[in-house]
Protein backbone atom coordinates (compact mmCIF):
# COMPACT_ATOMS: atom_id res chain seq x y z
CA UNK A 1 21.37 -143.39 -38.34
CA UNK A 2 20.99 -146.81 -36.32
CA UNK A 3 19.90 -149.55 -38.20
CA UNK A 4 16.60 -150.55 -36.18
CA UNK A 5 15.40 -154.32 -35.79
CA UNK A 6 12.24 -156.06 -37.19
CA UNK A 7 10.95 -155.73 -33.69
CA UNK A 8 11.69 -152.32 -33.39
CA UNK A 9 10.12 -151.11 -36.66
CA UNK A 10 6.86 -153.49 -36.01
CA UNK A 11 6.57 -151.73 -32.59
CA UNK A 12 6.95 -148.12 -34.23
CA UNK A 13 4.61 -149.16 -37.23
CA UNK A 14 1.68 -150.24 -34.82
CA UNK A 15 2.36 -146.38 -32.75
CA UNK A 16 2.23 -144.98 -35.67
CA UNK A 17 -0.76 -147.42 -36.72
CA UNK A 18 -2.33 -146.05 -33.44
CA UNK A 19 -2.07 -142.72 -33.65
CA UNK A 20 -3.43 -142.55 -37.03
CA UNK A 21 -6.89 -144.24 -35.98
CA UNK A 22 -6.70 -141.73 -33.01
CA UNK A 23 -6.09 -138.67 -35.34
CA UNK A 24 -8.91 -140.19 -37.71
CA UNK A 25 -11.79 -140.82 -34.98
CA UNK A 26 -10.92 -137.23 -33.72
CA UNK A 27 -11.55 -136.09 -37.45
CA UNK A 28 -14.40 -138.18 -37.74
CA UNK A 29 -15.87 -136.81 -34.23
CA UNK A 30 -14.89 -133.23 -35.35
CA UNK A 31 -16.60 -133.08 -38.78
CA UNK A 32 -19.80 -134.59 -36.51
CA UNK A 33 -19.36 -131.32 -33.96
CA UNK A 34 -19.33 -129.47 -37.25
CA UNK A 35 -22.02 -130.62 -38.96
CA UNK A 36 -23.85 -130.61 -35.91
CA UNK A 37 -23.02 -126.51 -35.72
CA UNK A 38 -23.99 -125.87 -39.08
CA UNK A 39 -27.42 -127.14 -38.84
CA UNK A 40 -27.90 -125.28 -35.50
CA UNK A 41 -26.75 -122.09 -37.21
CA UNK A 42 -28.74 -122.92 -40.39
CA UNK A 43 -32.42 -123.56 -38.04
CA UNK A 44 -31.89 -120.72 -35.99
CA UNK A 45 -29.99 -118.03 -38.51
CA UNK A 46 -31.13 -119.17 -41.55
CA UNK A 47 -26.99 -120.09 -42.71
CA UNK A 48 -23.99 -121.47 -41.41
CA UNK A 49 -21.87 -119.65 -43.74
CA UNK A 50 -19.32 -117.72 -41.59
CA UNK A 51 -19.10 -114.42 -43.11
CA UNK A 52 -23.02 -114.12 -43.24
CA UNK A 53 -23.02 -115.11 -39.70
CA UNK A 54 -20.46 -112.88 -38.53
CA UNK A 55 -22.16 -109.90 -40.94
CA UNK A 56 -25.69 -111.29 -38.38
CA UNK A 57 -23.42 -111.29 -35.54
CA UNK A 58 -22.04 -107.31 -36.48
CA UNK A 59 -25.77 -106.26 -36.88
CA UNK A 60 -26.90 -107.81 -33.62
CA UNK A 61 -24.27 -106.40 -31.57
CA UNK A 62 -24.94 -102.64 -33.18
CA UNK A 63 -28.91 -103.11 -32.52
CA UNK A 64 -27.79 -104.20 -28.53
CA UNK A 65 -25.90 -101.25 -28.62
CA UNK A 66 -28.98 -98.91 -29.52
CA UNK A 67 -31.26 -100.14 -27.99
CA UNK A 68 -28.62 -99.65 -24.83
CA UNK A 69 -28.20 -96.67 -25.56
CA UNK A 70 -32.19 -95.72 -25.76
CA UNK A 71 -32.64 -97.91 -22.66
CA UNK A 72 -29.78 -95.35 -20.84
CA UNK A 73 -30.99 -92.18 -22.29
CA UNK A 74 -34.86 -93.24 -21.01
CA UNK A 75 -33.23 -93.99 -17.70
CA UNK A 76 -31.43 -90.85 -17.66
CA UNK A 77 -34.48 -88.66 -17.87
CA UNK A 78 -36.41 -90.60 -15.64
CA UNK A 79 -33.69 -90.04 -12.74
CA UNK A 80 -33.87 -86.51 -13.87
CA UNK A 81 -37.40 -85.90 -13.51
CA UNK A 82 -37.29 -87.97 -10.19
CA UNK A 83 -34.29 -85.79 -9.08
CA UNK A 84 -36.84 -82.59 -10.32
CA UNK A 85 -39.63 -83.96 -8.47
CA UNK A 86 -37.88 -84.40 -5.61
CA UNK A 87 -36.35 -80.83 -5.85
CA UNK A 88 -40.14 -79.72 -5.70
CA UNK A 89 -41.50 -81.53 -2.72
CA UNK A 90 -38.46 -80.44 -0.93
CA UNK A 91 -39.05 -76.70 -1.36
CA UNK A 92 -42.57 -77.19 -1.13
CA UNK A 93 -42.13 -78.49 2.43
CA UNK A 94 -39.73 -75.25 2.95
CA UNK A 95 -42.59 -73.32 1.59
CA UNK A 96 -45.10 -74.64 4.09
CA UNK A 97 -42.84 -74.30 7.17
C-alpha cells in the first residue's frame, strides 16, 4: 500500500465528507417521500401498513375482476339478444316478401 500525503488524505476525507452529507440529505428526503406515503395511504385506506394494504390491494383486484366478469356476461347476452332480434326482423322481412 502507498503511503498517501497530508494533502492526499485531506482531499479524500472532504469526498468522503461529501458524499456522506449527500447520502444523508437523500435519507433525509427519502424518509420525507415516506412519511409523506404513509399518510396518503393512512387518509385514503385507513393504514399504511404494507401487508394490510397489499391484503386491500388483493381484495380490490378480485372485486375488478367480478364485477368484469358480470359487466362481460351482461354484455354477452345483450349481443345475443341483439343478434336474436336481428335474426327475427330478418326472416320477418323474408316472410313478407
Amino acid at each position: 500500500m502507498t503511503a498517501r500525503t497530508i494533502e492526499q488524505l485531506k482531499s479524500e476525507y472532504e469526498q468522503l465528507n461529501e458524499r456522506k452529507i449527500q447520502a444523508q440529505t437523500q435519507l433525509s428526503e427519502a424518509e420525507k417521500q415516506l412519511a409523506s406515503a404513509q399518510a396518503e395511504a393512512e387518509k385514503e385506506f385507513g393504514t399504511s401498513d404494507v401487508k394490510e394494504l397489499t391484503e386491500k390491494l388483493e381484495q380490490m383486484e378480485a372485486e375488478n375482476e367480478k364485477r368484469r366478469s358480470e359487466y362481460q356476461t351482461l354484455l354477452d347476452k345483450i349481443s345475443g339478444d341483439l343478434a336474436e332480434v336481428e335474426k327475427a326482423t330478418a326472416e320477418g322481412k323474408k316472410a313478407d316478401a
